[in-house]
C-alpha atoms as a PDB file:
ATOM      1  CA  UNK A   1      -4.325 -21.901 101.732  1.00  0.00           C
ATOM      2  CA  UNK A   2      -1.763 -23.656 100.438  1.00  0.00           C
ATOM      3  CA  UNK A   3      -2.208 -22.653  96.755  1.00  0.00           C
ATOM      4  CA  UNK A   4      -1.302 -19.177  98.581  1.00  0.00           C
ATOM      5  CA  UNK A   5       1.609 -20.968 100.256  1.00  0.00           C
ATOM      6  CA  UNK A   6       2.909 -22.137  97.262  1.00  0.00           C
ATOM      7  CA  UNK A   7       2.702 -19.079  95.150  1.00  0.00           C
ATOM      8  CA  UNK A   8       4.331 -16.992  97.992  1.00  0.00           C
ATOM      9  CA  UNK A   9       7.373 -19.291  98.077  1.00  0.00           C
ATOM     10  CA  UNK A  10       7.432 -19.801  94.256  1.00  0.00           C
ATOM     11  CA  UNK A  11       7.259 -16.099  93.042  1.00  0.00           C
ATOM     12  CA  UNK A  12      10.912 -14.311  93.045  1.00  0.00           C
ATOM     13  CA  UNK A  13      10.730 -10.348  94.506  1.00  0.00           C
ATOM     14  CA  UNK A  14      10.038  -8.277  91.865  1.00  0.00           C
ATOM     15  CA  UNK A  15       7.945 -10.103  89.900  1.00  0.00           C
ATOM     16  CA  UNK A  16       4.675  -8.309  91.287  1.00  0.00           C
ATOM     17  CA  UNK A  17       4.785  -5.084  89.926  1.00  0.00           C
ATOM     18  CA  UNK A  18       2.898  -3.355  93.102  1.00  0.00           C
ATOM     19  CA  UNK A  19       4.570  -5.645  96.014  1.00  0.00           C
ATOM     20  CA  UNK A  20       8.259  -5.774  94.669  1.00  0.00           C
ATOM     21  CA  UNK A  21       9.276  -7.428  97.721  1.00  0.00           C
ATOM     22  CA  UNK A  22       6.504 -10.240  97.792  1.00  0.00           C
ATOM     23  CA  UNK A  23       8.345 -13.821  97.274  1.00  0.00           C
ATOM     24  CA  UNK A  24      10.793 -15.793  97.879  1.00  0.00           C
ATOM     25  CA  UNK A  25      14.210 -16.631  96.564  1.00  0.00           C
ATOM     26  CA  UNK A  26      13.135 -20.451  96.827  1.00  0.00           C
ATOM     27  CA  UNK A  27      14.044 -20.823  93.023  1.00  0.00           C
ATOM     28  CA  UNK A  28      17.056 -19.443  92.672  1.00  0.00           C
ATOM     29  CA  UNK A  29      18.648 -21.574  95.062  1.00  0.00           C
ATOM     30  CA  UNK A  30      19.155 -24.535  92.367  1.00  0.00           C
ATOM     31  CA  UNK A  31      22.098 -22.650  91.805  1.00  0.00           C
ATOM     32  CA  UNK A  32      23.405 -23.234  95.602  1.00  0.00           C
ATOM     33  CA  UNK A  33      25.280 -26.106  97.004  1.00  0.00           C
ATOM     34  CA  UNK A  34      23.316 -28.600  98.916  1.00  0.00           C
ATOM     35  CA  UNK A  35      24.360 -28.069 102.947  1.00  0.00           C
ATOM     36  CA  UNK A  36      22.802 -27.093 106.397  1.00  0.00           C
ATOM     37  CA  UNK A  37      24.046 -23.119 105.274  1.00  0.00           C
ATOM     38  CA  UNK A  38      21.280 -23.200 102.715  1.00  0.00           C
ATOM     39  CA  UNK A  39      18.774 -25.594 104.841  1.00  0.00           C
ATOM     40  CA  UNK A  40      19.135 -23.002 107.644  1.00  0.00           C
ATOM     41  CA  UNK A  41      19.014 -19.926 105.293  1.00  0.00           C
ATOM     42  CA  UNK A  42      16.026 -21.439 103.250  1.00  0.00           C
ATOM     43  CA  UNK A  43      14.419 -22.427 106.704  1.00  0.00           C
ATOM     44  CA  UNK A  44      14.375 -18.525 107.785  1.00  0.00           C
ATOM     45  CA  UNK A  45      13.445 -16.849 104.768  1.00  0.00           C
ATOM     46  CA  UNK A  46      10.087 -19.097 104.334  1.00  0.00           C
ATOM     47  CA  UNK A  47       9.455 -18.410 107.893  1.00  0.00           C
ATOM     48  CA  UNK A  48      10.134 -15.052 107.620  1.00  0.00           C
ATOM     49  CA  UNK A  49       8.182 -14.653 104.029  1.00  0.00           C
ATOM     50  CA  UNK A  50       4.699 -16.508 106.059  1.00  0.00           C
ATOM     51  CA  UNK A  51       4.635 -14.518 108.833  1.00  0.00           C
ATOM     52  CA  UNK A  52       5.068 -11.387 106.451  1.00  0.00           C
ATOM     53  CA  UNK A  53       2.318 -11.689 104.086  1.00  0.00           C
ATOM     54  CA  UNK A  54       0.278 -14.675 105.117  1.00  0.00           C
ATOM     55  CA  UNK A  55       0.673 -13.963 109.075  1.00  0.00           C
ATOM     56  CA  UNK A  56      -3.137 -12.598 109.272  1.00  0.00           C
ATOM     57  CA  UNK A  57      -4.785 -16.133 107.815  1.00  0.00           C
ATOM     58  CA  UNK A  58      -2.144 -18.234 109.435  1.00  0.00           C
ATOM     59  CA  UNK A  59      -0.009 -19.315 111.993  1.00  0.00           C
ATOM     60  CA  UNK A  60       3.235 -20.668 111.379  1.00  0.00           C
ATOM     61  CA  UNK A  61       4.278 -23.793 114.005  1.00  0.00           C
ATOM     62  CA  UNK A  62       7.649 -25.184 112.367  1.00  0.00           C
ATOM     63  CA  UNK A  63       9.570 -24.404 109.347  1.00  0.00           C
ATOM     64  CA  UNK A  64      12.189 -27.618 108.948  1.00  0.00           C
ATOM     65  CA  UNK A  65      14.513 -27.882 105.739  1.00  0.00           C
ATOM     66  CA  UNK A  66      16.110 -30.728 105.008  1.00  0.00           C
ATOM     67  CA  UNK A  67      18.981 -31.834 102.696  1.00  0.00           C
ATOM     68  CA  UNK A  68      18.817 -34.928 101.443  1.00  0.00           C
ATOM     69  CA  UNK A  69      20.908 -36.116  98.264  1.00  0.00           C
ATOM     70  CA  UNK A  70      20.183 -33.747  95.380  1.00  0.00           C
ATOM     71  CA  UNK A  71      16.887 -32.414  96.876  1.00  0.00           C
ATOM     72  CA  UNK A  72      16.143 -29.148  99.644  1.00  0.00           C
ATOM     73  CA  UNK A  73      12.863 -30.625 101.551  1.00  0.00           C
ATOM     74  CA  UNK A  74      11.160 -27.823 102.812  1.00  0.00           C
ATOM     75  CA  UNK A  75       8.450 -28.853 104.921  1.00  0.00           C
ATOM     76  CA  UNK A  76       5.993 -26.307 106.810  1.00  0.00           C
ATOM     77  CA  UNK A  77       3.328 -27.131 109.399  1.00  0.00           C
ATOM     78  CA  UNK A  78       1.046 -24.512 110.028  1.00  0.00           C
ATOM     79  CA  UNK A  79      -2.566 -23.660 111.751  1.00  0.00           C
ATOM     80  CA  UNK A  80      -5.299 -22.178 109.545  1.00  0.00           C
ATOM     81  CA  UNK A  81      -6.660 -18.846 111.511  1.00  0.00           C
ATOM     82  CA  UNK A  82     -10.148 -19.040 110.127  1.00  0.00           C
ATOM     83  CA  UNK A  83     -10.972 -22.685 111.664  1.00  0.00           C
ATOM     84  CA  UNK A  84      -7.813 -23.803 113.681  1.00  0.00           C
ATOM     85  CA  UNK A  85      -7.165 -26.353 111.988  1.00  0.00           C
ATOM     86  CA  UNK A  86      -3.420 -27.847 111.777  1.00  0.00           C
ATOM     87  CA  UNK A  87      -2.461 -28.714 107.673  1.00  0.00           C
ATOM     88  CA  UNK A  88       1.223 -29.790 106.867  1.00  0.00           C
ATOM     89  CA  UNK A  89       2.633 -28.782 103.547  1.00  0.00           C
ATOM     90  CA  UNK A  90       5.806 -30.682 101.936  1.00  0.00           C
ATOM     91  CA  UNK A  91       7.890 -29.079  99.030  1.00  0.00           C
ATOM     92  CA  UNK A  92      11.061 -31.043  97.136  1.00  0.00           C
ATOM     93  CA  UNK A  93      13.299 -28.800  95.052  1.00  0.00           C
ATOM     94  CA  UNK A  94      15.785 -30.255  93.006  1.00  0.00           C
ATOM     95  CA  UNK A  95      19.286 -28.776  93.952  1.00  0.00           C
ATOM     96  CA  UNK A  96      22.537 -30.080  91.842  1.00  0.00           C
END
């Protein structure tokens, strides 16, 4: 599950050929300046980009974005469908 996580949030719409909208605009935010605009903006669109296309194998319980010095912490805790279990994924991306 999370290797699905991760690709979802690390592939930019329009790279899949048949699902143009699939992704995230996670990377191109290294371009953005580092505030609670882009926390709160980053915190939506993963949200919104779970529930989307990963919304039938799991179940999205907090979405939290932090900024903290030159990183975006994006950190999503979730509860697999299948067994019900709770997992807890952390991501750092670098932001100048």
């Amino acid at each position: 599950m999370r290797g699905k996580i991760l690709q979802l949030l690390l592939t930019s719409p329009g790279e899949r050929v048949n699902l143009p909208e699939y992704g995230t605009h996670l990377r191109d935010l290294v371009f953005d300046p580092n505030n609670d605009i882009l926390a709160a903006t980053t915190e939506f669109m993963v949200n919104r980009a779970l529930q989307r296309y990963l919304g039938d194998e799991l179940q999205v319980d907090q979405v939290a974005v932090k900024n903290e010095e030159s990183t975006l912490q994006v950190e999503i805790v979730y509860v697999r469908k299948a067994d019900l279990r709770m997992e807890r994924l952390r991501i750092g991306l670098p932001i100048p």
